[in-house]
PDB file of N, CA and C in Angstrom:
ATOM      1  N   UNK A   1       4.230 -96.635-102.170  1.00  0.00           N
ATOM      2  CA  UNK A   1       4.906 -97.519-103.090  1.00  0.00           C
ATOM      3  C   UNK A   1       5.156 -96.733-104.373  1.00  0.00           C
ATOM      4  N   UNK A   2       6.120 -96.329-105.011  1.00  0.00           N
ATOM      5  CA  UNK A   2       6.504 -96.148-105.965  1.00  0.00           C
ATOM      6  C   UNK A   2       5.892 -96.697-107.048  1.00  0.00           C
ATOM      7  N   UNK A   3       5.286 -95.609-108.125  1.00  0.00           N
ATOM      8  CA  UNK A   3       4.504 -95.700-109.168  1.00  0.00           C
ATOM      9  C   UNK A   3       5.133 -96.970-109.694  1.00  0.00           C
ATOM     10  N   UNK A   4       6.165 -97.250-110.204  1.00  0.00           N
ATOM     11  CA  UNK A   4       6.815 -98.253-111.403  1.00  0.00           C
ATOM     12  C   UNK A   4       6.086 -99.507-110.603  1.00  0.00           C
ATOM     13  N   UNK A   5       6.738 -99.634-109.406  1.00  0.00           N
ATOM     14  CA  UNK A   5       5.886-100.783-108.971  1.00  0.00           C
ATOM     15  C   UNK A   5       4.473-101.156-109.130  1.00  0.00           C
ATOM     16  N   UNK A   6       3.760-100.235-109.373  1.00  0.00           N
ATOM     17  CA  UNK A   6       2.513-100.509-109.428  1.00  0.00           C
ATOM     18  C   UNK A   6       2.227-100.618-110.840  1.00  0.00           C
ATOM     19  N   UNK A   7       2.871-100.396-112.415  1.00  0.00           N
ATOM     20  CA  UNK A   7       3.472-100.641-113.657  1.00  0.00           C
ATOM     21  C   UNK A   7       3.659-102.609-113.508  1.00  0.00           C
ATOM     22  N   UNK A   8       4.610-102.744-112.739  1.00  0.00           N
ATOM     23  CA  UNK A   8       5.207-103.827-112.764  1.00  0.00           C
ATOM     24  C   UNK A   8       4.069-105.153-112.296  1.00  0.00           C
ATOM     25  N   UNK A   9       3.524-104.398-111.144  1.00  0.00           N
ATOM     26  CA  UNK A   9       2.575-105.407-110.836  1.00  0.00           C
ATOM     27  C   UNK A   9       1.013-105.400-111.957  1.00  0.00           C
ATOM     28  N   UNK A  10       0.789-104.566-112.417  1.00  0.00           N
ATOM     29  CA  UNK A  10      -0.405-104.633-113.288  1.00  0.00           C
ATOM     30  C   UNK A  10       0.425-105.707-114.854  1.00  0.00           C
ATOM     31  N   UNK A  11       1.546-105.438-114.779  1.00  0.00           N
ATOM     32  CA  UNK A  11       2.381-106.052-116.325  1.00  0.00           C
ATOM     33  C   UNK A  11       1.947-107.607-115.982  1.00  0.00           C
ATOM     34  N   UNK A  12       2.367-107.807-114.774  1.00  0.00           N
ATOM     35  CA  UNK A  12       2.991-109.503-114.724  1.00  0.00           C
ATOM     36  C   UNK A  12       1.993-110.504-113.437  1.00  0.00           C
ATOM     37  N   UNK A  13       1.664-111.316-113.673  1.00  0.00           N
ATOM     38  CA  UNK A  13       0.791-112.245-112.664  1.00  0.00           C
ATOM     39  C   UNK A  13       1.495-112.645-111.708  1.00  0.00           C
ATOM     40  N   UNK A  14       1.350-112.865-110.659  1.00  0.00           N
ATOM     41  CA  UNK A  14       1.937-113.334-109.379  1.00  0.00           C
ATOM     42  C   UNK A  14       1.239-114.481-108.936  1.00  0.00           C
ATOM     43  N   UNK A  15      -0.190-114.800-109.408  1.00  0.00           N
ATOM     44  CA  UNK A  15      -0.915-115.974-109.226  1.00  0.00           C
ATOM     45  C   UNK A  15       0.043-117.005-108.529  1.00  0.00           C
ATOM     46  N   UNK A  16      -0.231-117.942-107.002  1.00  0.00           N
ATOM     47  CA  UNK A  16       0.439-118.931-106.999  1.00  0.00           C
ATOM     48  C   UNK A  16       1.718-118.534-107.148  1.00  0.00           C
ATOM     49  N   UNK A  17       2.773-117.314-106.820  1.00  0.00           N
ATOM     50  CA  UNK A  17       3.630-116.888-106.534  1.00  0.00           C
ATOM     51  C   UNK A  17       3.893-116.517-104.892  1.00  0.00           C
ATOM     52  N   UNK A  18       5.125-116.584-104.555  1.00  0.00           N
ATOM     53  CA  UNK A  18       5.433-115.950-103.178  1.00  0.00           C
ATOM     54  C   UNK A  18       6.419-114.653-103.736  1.00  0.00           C
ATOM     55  N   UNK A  19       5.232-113.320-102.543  1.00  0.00           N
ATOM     56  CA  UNK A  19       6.037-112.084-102.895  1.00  0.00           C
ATOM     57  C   UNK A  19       6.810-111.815-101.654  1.00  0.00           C
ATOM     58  N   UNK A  20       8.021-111.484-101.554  1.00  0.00           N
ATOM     59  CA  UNK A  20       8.993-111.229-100.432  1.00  0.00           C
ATOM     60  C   UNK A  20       8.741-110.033-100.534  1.00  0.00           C
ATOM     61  N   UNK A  21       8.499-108.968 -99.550  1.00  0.00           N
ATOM     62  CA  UNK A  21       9.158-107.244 -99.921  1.00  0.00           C
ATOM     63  C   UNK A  21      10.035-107.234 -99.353  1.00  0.00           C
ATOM     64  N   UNK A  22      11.094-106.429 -99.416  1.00  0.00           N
ATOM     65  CA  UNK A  22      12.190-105.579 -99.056  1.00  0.00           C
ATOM     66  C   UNK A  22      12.570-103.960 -99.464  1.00  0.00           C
ATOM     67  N   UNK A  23      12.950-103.475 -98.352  1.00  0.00           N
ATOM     68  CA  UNK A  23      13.488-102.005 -98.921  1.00  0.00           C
ATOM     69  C   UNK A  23      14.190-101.249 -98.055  1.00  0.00           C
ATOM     70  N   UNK A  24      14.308-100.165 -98.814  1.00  0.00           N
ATOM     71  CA  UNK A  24      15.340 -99.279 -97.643  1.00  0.00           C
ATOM     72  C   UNK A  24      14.281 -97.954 -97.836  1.00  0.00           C
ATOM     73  N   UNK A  25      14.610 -97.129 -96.806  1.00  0.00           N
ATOM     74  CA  UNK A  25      13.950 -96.297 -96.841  1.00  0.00           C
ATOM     75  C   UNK A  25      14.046 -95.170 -95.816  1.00  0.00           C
ATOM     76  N   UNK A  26      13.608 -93.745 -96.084  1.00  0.00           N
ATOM     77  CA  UNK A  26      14.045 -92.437 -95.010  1.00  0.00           C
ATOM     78  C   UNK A  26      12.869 -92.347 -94.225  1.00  0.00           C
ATOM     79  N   UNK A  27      12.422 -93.099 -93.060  1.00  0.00           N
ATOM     80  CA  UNK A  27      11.375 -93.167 -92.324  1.00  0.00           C
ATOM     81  C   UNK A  27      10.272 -93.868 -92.314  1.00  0.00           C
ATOM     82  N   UNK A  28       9.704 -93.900 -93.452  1.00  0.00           N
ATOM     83  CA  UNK A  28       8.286 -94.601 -93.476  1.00  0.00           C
ATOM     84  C   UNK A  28       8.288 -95.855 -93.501  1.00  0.00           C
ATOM     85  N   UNK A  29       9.144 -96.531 -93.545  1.00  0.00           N
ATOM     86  CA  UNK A  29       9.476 -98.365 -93.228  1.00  0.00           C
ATOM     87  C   UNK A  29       8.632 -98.486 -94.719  1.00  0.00           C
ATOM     88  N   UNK A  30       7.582 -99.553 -94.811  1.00  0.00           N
ATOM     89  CA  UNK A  30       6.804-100.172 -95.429  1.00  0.00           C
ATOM     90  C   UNK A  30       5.373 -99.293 -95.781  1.00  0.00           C
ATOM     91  N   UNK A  31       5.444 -98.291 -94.809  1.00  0.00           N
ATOM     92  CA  UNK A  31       4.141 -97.738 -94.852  1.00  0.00           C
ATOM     93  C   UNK A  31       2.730 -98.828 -95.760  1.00  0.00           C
ATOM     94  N   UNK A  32       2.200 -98.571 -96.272  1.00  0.00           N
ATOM     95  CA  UNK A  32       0.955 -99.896 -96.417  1.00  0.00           C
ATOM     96  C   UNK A  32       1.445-100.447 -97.718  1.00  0.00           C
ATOM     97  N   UNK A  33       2.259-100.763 -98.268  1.00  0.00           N
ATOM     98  CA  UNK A  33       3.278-101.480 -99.548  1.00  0.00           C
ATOM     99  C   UNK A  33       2.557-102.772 -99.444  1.00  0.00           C
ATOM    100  N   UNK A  34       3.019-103.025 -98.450  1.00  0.00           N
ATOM    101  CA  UNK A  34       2.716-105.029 -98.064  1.00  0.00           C
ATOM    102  C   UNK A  34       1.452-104.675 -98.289  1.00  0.00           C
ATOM    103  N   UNK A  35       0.682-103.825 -97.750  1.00  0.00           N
ATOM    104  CA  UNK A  35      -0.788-104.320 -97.937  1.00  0.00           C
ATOM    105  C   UNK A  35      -1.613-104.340 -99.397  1.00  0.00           C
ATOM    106  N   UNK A  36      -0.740-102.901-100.233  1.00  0.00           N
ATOM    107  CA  UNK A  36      -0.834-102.504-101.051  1.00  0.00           C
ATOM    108  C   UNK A  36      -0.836-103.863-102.274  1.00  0.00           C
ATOM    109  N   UNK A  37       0.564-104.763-101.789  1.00  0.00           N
ATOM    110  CA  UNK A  37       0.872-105.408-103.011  1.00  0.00           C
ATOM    111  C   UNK A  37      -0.330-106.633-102.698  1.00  0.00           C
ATOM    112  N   UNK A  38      -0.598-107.197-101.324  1.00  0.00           N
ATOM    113  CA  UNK A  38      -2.017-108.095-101.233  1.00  0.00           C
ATOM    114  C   UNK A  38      -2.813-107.799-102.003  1.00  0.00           C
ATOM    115  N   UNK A  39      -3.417-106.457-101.820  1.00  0.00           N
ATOM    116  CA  UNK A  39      -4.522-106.157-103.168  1.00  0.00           C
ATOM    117  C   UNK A  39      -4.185-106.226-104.334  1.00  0.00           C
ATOM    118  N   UNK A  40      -3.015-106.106-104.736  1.00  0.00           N
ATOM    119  CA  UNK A  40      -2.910-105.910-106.359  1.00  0.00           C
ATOM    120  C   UNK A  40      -2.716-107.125-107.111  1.00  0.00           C
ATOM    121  N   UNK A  41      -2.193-108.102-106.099  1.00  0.00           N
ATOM    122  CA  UNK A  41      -1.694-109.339-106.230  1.00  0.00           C
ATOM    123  C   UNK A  41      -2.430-110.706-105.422  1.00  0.00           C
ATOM    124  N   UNK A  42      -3.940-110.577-105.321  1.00  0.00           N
ATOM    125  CA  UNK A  42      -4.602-111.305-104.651  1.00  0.00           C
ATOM    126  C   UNK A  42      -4.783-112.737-104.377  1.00  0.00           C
ATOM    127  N   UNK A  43      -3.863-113.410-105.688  1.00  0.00           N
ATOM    128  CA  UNK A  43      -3.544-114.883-106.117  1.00  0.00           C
ATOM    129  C   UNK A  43      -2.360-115.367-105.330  1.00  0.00           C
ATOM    130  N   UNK A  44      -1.517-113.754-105.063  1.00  0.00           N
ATOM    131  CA  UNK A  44       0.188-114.553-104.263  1.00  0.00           C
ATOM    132  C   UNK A  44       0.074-114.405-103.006  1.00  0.00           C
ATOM    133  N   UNK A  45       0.788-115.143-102.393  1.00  0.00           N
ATOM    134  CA  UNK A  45       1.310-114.691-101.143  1.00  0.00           C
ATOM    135  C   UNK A  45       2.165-114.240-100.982  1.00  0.00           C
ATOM    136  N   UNK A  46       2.013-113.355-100.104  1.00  0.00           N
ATOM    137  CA  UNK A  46       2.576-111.994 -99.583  1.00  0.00           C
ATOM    138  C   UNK A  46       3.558-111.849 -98.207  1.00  0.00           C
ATOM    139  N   UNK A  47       4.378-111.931 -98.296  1.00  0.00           N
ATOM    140  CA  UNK A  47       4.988-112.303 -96.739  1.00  0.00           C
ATOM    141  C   UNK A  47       5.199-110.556 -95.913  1.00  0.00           C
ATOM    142  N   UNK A  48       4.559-111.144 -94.596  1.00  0.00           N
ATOM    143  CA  UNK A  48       4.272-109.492 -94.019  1.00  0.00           C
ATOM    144  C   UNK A  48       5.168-108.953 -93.507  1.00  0.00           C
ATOM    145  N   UNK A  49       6.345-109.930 -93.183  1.00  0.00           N
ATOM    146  CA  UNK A  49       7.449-109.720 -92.132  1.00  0.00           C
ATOM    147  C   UNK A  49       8.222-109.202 -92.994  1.00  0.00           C
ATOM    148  N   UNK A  50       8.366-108.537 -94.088  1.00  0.00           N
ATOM    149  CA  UNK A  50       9.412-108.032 -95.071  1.00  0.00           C
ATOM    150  C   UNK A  50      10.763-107.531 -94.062  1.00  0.00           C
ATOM    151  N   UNK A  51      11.738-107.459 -95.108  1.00  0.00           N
ATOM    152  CA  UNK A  51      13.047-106.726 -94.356  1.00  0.00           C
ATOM    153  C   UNK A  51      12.656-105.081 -94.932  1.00  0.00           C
ATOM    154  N   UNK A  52      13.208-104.070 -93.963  1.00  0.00           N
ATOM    155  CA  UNK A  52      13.331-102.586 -93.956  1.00  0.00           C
ATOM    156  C   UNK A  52      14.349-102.189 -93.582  1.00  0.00           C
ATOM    157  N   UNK A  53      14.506-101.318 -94.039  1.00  0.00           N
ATOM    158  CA  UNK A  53      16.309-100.703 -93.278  1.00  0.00           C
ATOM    159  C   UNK A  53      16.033 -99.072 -93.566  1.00  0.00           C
ATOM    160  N   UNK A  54      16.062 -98.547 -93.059  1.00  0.00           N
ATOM    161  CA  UNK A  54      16.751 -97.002 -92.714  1.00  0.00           C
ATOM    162  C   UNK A  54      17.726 -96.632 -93.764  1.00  0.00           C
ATOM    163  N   UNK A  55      17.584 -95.933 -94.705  1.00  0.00           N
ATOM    164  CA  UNK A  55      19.094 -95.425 -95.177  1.00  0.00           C
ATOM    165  C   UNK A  55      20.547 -95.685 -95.417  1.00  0.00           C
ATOM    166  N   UNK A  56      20.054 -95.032 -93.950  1.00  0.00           N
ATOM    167  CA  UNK A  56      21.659 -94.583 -93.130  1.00  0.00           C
ATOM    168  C   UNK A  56      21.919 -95.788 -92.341  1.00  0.00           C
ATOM    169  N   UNK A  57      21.442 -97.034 -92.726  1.00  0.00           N
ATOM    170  CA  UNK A  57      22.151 -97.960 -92.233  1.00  0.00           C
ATOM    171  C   UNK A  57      22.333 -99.554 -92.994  1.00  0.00           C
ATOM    172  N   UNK A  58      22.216 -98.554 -94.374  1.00  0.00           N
ATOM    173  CA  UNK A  58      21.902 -99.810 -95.160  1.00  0.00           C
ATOM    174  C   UNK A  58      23.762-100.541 -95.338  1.00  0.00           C
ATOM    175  N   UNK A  59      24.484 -99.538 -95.462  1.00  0.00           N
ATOM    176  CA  UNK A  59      26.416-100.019 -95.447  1.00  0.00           C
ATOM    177  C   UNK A  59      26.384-101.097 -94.150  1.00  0.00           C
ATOM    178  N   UNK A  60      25.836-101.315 -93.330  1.00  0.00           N
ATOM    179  CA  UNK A  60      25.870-101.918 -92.397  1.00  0.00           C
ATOM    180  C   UNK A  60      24.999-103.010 -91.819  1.00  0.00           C
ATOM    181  N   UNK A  61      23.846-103.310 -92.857  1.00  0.00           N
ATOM    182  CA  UNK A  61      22.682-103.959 -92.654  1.00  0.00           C
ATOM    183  C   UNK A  61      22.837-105.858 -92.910  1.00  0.00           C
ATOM    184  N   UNK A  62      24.629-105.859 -93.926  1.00  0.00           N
ATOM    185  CA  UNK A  62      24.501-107.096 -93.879  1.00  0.00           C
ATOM    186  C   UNK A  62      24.336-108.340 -93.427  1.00  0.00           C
ATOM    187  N   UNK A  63      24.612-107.879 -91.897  1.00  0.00           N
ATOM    188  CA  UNK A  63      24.396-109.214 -91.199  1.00  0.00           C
ATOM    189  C   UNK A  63      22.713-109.389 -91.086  1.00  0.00           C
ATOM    190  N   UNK A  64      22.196-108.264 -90.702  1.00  0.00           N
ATOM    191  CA  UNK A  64      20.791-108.484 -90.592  1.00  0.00           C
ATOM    192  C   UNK A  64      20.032-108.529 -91.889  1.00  0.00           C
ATOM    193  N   UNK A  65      20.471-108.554 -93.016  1.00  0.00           N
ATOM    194  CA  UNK A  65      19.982-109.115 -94.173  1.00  0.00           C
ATOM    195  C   UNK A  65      20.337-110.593 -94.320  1.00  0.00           C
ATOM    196  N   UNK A  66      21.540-111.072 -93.723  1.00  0.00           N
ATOM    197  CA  UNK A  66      21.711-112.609 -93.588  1.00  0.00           C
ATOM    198  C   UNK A  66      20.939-113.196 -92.835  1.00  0.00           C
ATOM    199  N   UNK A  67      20.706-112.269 -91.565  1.00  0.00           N
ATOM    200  CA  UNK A  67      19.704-113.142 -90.730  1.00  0.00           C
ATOM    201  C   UNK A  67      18.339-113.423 -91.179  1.00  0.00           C
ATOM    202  N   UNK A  68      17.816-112.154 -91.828  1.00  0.00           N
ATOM    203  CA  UNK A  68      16.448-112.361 -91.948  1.00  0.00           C
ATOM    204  C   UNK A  68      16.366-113.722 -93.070  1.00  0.00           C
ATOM    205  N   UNK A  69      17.327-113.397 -94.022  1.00  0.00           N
ATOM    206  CA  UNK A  69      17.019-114.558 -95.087  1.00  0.00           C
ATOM    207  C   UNK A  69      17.377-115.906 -94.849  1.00  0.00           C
ATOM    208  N   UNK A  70      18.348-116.403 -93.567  1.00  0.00           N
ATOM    209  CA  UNK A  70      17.642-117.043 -92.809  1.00  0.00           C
ATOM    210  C   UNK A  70      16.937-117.682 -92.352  1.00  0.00           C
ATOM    211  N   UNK A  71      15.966-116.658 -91.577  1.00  0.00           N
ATOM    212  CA  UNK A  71      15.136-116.799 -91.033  1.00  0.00           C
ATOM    213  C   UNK A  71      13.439-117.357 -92.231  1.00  0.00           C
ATOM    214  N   UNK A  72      14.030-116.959 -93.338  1.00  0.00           N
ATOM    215  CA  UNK A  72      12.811-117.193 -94.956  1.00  0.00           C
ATOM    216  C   UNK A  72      13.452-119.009 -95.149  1.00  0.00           C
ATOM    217  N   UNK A  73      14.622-118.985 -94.725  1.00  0.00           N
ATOM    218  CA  UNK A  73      15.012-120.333 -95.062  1.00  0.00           C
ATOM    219  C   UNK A  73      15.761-120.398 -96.398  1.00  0.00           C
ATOM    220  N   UNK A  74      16.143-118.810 -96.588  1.00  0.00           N
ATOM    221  CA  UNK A  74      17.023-118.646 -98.085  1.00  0.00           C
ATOM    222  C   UNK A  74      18.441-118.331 -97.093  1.00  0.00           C
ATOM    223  N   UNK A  75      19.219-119.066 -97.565  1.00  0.00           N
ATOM    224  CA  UNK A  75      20.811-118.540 -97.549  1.00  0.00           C
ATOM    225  C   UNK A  75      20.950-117.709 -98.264  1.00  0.00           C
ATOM    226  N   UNK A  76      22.732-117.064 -98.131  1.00  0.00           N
ATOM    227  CA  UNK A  76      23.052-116.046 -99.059  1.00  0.00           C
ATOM    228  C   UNK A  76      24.115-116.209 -99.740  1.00  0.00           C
TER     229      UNK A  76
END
């Protein structure tokens, strides 16, 4: 997880918040992020099923960014 994020989450409470992740990324999907932000953020919930995308397929990811959100019960 990228330092700032971990800035961002020490700045601001998530208590009784829902955290969505999402990202794009060159291989490592999520690597332990989701788990990462559970610990830092022990008051929110954390949804595990985050969206990930590859890169090189983010020009093309919109439908499956419609679906997943969706699937959260958020339209777009």
């Amino acid at each position: 997880m990228p330092m700032v994020l971990y800035s961002f989450f020490e700045e601001y409470d998530f208590a009784g918040k829902t955290i969505i992740p999402f990202n794009s990324h060159n291989g490592s999907r999520f690597s332990s992020t989701i788990d990462t932000i559970a610990k830092l953020e022990p008051e929110a919930t954390v949804v595990t099923d985050g969206f990930t995308v590859h890169e090189s397929d983010v020009a093309d990811a919109a439908d499956d960014i419609a679906q997943w959100l969706n699937s959260l019960g958020i339209s777009k």
